[in-house]
PDB file of N, CA and C in Angstrom:
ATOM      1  N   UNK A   1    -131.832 125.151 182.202  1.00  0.00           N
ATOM      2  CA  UNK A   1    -133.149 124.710 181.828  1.00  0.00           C
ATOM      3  C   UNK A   1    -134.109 125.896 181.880  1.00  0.00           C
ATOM      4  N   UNK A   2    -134.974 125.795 181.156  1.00  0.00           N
ATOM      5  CA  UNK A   2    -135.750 127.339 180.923  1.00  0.00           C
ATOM      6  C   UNK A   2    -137.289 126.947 180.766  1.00  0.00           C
ATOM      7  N   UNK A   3    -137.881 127.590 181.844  1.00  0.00           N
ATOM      8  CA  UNK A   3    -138.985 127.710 182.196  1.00  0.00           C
ATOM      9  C   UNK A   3    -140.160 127.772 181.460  1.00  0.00           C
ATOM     10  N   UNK A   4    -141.358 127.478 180.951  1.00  0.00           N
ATOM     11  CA  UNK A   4    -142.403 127.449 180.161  1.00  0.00           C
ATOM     12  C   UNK A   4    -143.257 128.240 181.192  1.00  0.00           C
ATOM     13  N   UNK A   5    -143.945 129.019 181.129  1.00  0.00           N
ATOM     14  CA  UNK A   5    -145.325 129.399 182.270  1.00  0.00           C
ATOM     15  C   UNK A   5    -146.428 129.353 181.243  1.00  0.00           C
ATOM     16  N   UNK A   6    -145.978 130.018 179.793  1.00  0.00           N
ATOM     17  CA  UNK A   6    -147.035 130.278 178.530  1.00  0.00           C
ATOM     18  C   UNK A   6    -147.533 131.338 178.928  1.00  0.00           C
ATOM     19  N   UNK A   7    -147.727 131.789 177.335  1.00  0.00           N
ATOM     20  CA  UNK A   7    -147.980 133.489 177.200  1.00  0.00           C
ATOM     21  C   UNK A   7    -149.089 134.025 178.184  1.00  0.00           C
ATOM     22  N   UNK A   8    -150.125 133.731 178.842  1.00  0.00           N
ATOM     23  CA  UNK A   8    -150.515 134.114 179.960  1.00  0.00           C
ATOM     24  C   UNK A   8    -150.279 134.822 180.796  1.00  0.00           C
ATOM     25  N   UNK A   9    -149.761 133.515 181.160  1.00  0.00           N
ATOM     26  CA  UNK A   9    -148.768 134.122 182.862  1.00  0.00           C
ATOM     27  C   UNK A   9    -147.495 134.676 182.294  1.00  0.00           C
ATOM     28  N   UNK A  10    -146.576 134.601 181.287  1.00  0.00           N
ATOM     29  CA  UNK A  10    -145.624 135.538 181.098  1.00  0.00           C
ATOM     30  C   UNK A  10    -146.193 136.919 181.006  1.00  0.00           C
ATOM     31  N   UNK A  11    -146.993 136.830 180.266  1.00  0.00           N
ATOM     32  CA  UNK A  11    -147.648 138.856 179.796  1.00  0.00           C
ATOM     33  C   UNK A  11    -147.787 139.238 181.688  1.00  0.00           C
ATOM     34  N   UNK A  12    -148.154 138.868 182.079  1.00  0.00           N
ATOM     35  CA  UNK A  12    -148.936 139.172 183.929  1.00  0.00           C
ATOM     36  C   UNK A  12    -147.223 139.624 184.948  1.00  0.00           C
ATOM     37  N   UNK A  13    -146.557 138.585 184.241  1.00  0.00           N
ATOM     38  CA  UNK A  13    -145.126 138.875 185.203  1.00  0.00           C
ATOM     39  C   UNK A  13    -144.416 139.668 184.526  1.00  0.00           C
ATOM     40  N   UNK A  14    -144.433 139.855 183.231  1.00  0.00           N
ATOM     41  CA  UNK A  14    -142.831 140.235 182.560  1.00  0.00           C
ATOM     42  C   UNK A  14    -143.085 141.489 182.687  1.00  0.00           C
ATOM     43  N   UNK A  15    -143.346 142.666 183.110  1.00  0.00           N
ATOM     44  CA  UNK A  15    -143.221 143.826 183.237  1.00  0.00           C
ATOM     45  C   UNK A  15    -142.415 144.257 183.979  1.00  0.00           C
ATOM     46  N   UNK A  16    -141.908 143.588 184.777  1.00  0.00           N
ATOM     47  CA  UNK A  16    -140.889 143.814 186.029  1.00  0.00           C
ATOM     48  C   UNK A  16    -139.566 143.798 185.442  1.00  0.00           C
ATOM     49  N   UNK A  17    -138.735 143.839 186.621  1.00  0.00           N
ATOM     50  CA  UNK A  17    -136.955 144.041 186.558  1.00  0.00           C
ATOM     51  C   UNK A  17    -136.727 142.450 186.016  1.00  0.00           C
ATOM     52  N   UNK A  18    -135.857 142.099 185.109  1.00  0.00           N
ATOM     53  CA  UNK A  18    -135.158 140.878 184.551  1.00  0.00           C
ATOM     54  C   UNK A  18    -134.229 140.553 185.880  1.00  0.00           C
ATOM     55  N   UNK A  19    -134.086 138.955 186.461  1.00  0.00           N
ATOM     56  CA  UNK A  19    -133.955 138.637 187.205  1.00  0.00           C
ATOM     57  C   UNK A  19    -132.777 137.788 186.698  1.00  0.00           C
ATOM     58  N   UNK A  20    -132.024 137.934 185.573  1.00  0.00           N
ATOM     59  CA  UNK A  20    -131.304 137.424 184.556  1.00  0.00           C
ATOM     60  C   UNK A  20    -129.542 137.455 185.298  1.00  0.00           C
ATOM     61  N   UNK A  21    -129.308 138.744 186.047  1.00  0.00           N
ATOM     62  CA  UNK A  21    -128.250 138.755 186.612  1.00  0.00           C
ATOM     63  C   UNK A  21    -128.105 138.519 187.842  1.00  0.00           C
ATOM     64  N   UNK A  22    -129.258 137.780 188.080  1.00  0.00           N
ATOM     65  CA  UNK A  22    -129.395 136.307 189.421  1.00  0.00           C
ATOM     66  C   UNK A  22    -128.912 135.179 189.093  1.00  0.00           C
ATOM     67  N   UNK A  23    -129.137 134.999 187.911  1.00  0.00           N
ATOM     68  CA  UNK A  23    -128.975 133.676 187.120  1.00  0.00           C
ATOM     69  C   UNK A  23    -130.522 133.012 187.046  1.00  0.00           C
ATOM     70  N   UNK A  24    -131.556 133.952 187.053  1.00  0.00           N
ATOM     71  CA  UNK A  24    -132.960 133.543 187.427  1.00  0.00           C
ATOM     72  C   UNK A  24    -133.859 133.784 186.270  1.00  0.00           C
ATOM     73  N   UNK A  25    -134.167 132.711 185.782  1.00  0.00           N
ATOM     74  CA  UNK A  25    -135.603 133.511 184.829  1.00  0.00           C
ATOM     75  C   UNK A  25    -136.591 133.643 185.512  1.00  0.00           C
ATOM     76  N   UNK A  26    -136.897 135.010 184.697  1.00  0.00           N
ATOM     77  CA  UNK A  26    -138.369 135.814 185.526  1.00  0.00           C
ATOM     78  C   UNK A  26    -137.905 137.437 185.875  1.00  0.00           C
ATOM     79  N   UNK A  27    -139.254 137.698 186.797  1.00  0.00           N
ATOM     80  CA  UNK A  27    -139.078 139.454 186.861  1.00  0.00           C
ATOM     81  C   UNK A  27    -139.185 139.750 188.312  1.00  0.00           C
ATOM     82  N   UNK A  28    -139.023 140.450 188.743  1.00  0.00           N
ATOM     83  CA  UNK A  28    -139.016 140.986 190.274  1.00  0.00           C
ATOM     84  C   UNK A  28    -140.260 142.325 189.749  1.00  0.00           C
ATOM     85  N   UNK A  29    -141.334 142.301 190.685  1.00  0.00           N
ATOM     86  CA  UNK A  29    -141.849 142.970 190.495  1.00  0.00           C
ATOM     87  C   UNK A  29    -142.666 144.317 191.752  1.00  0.00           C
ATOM     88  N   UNK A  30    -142.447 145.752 191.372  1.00  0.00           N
ATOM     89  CA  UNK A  30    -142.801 146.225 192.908  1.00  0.00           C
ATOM     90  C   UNK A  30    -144.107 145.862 193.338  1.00  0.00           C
ATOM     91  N   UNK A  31    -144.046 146.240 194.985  1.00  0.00           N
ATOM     92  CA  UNK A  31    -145.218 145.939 195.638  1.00  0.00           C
ATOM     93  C   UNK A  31    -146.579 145.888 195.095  1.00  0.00           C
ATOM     94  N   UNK A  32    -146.807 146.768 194.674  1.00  0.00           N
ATOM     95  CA  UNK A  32    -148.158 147.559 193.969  1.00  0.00           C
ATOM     96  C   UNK A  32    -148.628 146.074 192.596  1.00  0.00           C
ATOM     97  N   UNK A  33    -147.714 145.998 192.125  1.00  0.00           N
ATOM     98  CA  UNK A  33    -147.495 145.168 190.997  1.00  0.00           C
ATOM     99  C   UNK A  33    -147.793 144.474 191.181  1.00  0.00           C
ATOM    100  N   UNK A  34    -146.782 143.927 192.294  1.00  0.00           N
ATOM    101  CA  UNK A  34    -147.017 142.413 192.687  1.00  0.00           C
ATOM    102  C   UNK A  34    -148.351 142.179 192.820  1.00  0.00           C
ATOM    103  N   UNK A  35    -148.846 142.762 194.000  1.00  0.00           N
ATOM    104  CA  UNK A  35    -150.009 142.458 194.216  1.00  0.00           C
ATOM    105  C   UNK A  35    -151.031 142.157 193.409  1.00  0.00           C
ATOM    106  N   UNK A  36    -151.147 142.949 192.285  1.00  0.00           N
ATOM    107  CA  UNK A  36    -151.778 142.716 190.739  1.00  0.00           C
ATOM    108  C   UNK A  36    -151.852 141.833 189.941  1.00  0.00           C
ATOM    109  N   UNK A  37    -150.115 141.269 190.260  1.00  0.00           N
ATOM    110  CA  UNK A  37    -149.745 140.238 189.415  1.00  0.00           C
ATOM    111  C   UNK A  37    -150.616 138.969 189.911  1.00  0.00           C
ATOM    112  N   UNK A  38    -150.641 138.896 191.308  1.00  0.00           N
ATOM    113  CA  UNK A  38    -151.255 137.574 192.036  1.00  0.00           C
ATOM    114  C   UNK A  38    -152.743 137.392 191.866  1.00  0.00           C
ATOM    115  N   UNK A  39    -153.632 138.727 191.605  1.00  0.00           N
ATOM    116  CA  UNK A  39    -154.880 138.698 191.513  1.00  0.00           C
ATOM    117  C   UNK A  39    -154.790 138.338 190.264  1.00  0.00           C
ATOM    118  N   UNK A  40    -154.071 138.876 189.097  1.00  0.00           N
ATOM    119  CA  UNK A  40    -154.078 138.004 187.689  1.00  0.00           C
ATOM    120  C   UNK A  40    -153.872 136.976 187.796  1.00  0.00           C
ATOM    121  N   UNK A  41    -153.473 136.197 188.273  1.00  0.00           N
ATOM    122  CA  UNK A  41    -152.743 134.708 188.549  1.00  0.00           C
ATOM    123  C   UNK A  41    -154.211 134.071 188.621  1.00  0.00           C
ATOM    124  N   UNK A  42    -154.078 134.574 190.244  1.00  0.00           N
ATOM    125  CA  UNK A  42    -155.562 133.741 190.423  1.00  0.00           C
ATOM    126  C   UNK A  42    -157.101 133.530 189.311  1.00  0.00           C
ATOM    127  N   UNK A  43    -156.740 134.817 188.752  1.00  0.00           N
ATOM    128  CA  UNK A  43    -158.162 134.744 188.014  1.00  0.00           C
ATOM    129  C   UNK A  43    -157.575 134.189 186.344  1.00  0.00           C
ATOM    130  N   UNK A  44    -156.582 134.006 186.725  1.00  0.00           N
ATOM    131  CA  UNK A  44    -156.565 133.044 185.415  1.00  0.00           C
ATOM    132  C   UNK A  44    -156.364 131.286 185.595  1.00  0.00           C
ATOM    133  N   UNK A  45    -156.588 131.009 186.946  1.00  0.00           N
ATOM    134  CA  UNK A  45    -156.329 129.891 187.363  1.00  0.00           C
ATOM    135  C   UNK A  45    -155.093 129.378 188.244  1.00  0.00           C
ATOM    136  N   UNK A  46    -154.500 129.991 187.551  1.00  0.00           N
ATOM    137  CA  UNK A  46    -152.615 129.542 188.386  1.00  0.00           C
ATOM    138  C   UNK A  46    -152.659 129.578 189.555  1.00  0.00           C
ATOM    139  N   UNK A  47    -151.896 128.617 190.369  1.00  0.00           N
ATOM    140  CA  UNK A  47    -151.640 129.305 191.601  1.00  0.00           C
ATOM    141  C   UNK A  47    -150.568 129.717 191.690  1.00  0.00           C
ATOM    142  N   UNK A  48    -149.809 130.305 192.896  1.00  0.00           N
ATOM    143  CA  UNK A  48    -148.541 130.489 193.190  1.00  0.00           C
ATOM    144  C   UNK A  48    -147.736 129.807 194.317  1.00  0.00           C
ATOM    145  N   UNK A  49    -147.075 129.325 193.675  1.00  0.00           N
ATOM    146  CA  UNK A  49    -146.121 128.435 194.235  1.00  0.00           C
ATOM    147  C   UNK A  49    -145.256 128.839 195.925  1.00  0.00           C
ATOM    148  N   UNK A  50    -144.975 130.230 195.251  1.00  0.00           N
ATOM    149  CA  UNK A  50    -143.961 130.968 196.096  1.00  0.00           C
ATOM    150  C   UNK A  50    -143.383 132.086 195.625  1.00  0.00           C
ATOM    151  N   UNK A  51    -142.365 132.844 196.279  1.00  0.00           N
ATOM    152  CA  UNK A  51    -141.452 133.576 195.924  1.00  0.00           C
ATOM    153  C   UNK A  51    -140.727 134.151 196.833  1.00  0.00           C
ATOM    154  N   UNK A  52    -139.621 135.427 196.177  1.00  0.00           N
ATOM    155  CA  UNK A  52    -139.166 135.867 196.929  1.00  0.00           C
ATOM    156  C   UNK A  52    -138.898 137.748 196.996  1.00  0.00           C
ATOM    157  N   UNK A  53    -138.672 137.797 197.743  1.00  0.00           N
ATOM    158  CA  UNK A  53    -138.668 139.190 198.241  1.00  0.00           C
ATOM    159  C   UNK A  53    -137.128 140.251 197.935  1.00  0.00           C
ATOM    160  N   UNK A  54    -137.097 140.939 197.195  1.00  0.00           N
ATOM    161  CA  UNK A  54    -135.916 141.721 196.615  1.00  0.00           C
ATOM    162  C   UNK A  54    -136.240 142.980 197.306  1.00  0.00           C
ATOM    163  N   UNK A  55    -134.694 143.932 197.851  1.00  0.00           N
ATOM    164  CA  UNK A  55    -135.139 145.349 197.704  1.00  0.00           C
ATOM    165  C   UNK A  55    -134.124 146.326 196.876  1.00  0.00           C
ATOM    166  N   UNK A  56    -134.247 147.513 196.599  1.00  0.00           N
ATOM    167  CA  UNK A  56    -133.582 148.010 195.476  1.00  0.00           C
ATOM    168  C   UNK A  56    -132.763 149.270 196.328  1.00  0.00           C
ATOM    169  N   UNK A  57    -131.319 149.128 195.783  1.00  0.00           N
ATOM    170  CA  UNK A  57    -130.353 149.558 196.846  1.00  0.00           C
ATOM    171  C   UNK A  57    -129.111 150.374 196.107  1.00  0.00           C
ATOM    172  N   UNK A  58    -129.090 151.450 196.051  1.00  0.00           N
ATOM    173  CA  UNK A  58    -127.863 152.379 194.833  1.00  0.00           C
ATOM    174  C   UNK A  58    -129.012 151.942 193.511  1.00  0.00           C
ATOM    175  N   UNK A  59    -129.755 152.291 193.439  1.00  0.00           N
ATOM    176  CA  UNK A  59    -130.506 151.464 191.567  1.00  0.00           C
ATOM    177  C   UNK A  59    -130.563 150.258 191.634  1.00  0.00           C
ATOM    178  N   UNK A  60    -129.860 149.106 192.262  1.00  0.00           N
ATOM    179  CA  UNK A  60    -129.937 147.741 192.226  1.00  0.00           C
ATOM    180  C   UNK A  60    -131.039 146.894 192.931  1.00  0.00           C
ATOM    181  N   UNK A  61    -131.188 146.029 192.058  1.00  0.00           N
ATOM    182  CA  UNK A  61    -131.930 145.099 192.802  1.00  0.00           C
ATOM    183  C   UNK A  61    -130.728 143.980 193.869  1.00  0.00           C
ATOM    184  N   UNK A  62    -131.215 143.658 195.056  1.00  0.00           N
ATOM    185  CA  UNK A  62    -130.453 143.030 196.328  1.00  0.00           C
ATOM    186  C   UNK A  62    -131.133 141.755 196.739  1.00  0.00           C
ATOM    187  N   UNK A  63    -130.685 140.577 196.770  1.00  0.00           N
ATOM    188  CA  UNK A  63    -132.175 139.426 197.665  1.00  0.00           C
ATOM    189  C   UNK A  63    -132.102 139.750 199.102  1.00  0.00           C
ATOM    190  N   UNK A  64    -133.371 139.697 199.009  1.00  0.00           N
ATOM    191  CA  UNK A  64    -133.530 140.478 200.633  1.00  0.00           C
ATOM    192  C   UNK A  64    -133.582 138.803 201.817  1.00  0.00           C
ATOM    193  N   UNK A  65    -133.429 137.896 201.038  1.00  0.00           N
ATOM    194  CA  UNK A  65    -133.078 136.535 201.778  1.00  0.00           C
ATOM    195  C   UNK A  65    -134.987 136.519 202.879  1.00  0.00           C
ATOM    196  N   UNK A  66    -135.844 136.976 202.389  1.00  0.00           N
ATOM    197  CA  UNK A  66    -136.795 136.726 202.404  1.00  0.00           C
ATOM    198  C   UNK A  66    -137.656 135.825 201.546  1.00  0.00           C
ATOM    199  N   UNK A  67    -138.443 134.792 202.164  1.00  0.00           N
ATOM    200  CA  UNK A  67    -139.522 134.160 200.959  1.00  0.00           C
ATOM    201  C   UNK A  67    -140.794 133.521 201.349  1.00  0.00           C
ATOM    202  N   UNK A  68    -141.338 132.967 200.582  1.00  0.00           N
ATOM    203  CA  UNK A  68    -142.842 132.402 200.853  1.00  0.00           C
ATOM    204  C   UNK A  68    -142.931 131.425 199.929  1.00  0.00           C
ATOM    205  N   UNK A  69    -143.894 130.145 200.510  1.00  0.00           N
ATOM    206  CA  UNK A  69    -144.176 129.240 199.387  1.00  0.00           C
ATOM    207  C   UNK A  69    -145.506 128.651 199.989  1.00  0.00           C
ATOM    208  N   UNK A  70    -146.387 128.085 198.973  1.00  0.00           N
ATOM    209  CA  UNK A  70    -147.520 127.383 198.929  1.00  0.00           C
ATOM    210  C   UNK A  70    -147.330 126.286 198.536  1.00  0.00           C
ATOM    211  N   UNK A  71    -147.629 125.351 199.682  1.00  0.00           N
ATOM    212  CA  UNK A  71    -147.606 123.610 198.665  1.00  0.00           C
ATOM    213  C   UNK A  71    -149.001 123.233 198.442  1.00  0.00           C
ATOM    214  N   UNK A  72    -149.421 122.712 197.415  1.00  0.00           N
ATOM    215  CA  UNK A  72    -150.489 121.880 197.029  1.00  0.00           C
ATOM    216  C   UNK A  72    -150.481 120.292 198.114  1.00  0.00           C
ATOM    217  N   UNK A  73    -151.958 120.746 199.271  1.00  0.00           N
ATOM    218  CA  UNK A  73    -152.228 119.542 199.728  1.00  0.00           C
ATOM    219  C   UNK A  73    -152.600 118.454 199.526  1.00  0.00           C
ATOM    220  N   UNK A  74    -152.521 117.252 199.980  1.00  0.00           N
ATOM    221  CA  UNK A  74    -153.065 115.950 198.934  1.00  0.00           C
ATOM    222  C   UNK A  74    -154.496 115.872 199.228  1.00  0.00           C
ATOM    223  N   UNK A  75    -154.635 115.735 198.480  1.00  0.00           N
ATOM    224  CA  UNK A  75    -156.214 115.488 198.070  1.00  0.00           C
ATOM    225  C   UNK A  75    -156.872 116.909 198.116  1.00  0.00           C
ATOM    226  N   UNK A  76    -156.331 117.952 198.001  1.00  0.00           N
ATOM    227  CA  UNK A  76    -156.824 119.562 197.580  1.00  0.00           C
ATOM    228  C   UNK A  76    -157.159 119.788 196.398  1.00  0.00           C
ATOM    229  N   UNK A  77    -158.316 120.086 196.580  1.00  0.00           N
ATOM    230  CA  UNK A  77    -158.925 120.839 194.930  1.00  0.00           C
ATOM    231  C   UNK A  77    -158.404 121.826 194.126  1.00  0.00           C
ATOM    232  N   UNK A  78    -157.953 121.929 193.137  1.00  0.00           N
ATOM    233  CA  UNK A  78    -157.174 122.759 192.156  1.00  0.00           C
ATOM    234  C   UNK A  78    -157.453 124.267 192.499  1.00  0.00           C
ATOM    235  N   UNK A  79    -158.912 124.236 192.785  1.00  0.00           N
ATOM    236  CA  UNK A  79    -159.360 125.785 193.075  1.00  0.00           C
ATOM    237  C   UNK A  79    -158.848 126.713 194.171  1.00  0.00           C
ATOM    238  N   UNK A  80    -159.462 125.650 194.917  1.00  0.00           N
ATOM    239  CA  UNK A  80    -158.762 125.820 196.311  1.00  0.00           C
ATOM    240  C   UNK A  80    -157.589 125.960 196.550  1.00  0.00           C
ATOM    241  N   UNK A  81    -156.509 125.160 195.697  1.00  0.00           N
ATOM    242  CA  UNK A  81    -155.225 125.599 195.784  1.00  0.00           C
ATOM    243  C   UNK A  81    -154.732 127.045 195.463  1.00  0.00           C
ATOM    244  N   UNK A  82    -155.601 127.257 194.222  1.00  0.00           N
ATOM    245  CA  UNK A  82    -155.271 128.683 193.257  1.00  0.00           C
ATOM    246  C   UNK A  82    -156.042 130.096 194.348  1.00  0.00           C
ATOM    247  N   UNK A  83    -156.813 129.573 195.165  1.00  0.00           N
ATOM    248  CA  UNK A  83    -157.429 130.949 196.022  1.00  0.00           C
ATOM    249  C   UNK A  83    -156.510 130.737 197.002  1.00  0.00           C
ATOM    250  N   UNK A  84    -156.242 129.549 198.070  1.00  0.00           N
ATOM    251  CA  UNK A  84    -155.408 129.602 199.067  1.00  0.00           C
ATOM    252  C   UNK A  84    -153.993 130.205 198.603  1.00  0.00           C
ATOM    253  N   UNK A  85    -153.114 129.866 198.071  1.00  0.00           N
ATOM    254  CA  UNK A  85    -151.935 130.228 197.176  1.00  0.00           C
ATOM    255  C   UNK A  85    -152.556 131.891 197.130  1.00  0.00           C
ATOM    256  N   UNK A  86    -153.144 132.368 196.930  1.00  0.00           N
ATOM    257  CA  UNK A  86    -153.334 133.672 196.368  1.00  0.00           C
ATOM    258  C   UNK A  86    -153.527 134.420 197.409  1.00  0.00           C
ATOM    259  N   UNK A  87    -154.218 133.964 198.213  1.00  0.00           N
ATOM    260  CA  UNK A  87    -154.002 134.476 199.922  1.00  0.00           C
ATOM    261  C   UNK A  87    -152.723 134.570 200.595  1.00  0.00           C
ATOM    262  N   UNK A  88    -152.060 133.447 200.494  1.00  0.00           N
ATOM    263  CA  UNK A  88    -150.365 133.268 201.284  1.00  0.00           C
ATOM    264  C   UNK A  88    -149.698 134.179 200.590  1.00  0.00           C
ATOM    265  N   UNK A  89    -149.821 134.471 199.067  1.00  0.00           N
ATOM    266  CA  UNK A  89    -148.643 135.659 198.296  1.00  0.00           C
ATOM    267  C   UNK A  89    -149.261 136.824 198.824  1.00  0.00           C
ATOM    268  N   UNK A  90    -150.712 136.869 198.783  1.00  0.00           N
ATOM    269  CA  UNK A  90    -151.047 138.675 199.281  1.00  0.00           C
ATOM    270  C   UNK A  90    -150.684 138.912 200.535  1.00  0.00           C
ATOM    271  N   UNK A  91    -150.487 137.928 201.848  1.00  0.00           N
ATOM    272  CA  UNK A  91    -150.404 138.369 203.016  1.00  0.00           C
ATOM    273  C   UNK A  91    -148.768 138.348 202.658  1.00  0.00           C
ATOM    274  N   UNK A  92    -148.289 137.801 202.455  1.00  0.00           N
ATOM    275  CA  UNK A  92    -146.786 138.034 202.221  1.00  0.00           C
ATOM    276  C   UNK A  92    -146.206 139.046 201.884  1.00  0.00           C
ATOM    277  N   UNK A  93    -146.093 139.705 200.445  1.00  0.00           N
ATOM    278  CA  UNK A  93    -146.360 140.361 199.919  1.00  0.00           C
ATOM    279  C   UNK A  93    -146.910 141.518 200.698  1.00  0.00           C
ATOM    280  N   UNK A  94    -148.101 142.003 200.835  1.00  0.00           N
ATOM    281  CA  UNK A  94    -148.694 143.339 201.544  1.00  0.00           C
ATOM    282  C   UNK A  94    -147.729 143.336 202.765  1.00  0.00           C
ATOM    283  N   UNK A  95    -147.744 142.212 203.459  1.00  0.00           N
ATOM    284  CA  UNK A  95    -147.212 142.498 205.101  1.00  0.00           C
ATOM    285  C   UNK A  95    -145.418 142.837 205.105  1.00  0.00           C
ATOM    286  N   UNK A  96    -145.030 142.800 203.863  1.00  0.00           N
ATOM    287  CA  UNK A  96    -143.562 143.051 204.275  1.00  0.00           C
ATOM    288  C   UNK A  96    -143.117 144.065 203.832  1.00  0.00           C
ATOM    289  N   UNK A  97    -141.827 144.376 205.143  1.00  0.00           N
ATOM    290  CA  UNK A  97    -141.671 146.019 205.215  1.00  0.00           C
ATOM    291  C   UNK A  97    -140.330 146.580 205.192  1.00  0.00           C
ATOM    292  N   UNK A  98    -139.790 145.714 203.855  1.00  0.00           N
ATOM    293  CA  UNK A  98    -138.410 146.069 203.197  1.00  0.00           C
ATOM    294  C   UNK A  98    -138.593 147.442 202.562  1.00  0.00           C
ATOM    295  N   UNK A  99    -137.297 148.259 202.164  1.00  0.00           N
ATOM    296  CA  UNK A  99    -137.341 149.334 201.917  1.00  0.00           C
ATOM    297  C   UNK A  99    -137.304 149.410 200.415  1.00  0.00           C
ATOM    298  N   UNK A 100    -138.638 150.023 199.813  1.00  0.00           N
ATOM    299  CA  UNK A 100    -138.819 150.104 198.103  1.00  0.00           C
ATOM    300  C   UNK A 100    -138.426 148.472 197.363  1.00  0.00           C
ATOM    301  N   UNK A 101    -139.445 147.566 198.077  1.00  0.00           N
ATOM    302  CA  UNK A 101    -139.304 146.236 197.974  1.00  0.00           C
ATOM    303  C   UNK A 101    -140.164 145.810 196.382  1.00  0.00           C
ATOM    304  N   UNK A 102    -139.411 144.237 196.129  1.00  0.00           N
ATOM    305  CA  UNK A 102    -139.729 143.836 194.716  1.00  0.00           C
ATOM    306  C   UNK A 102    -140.092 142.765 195.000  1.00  0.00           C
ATOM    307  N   UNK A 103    -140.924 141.875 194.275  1.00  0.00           N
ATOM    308  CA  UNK A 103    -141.297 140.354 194.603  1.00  0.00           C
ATOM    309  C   UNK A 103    -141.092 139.776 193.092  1.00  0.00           C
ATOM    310  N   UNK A 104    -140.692 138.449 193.242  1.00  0.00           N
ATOM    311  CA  UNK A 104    -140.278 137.729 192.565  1.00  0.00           C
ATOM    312  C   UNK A 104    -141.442 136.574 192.556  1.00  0.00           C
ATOM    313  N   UNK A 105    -142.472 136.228 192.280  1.00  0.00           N
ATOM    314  CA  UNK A 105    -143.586 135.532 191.859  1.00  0.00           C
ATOM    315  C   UNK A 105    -143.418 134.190 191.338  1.00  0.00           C
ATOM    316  N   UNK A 106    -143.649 133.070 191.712  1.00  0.00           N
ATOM    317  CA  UNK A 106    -143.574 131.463 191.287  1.00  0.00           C
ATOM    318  C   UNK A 106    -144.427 131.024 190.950  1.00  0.00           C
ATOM    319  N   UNK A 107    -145.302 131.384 189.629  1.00  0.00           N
ATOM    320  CA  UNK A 107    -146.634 130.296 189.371  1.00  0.00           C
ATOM    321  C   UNK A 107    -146.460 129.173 189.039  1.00  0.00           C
ATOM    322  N   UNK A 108    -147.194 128.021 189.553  1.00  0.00           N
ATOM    323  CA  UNK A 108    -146.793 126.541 189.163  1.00  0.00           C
ATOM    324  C   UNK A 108    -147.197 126.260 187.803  1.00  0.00           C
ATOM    325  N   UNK A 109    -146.419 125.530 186.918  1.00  0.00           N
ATOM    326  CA  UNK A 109    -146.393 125.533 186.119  1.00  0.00           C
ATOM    327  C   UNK A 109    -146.679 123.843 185.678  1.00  0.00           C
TER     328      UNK A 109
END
């Protein structure tokens, strides 16, 4: 089954490593990136769901069996979801201290 995000949020993620020989659609993207990617997110509305944390090992990308996720609370305002969500990926994200690490980004869709 194959994922819709719409041209948006694809242009914001797809710059990264193809996540294809995971069996995963989507991109792993480095730190720096990432971080970029999530402030695009947010300011285009999306939130983020979750993700996960890759590091790159001989040239390869590896799952570093690290992750993060944001659930939408009941009765939470859309906004609020999309700034909170955007907080949980940046502290995630910034605070972890894998070696030449990649993030893998979940906007809800």
């Amino acid at each position: 089954m194959k994922t819709t995000w719409g041209s948006e949020v694809e242009a914001v993620l797809n710059s990264g490593v193809s996540l294809e020989p995971f069996g995963v659609q989507g991109w792993a993207l480095p730190q720096v990136d990432a971080l970029a990617a999530i402030e695009r997110l947010r300011g285009l509305g999306v939130p983020v769901v979750g993700g996960d944390a890759f590091e790159r090992k001989s040239g390869e990308l590896v799952l570093a069996y690290a992750n993060w996720c944001c659930e939408l609370f009941p009765g939470e305002e859309i906004a609020s979801y999309v700034d909170r969500s955007a907080l949980v990926a940046r502290r995630f994200v910034s605070e972890y201290r894998g070696r030449d690490p990649y993030f893998a980004i979940v906007p809800r869709t």
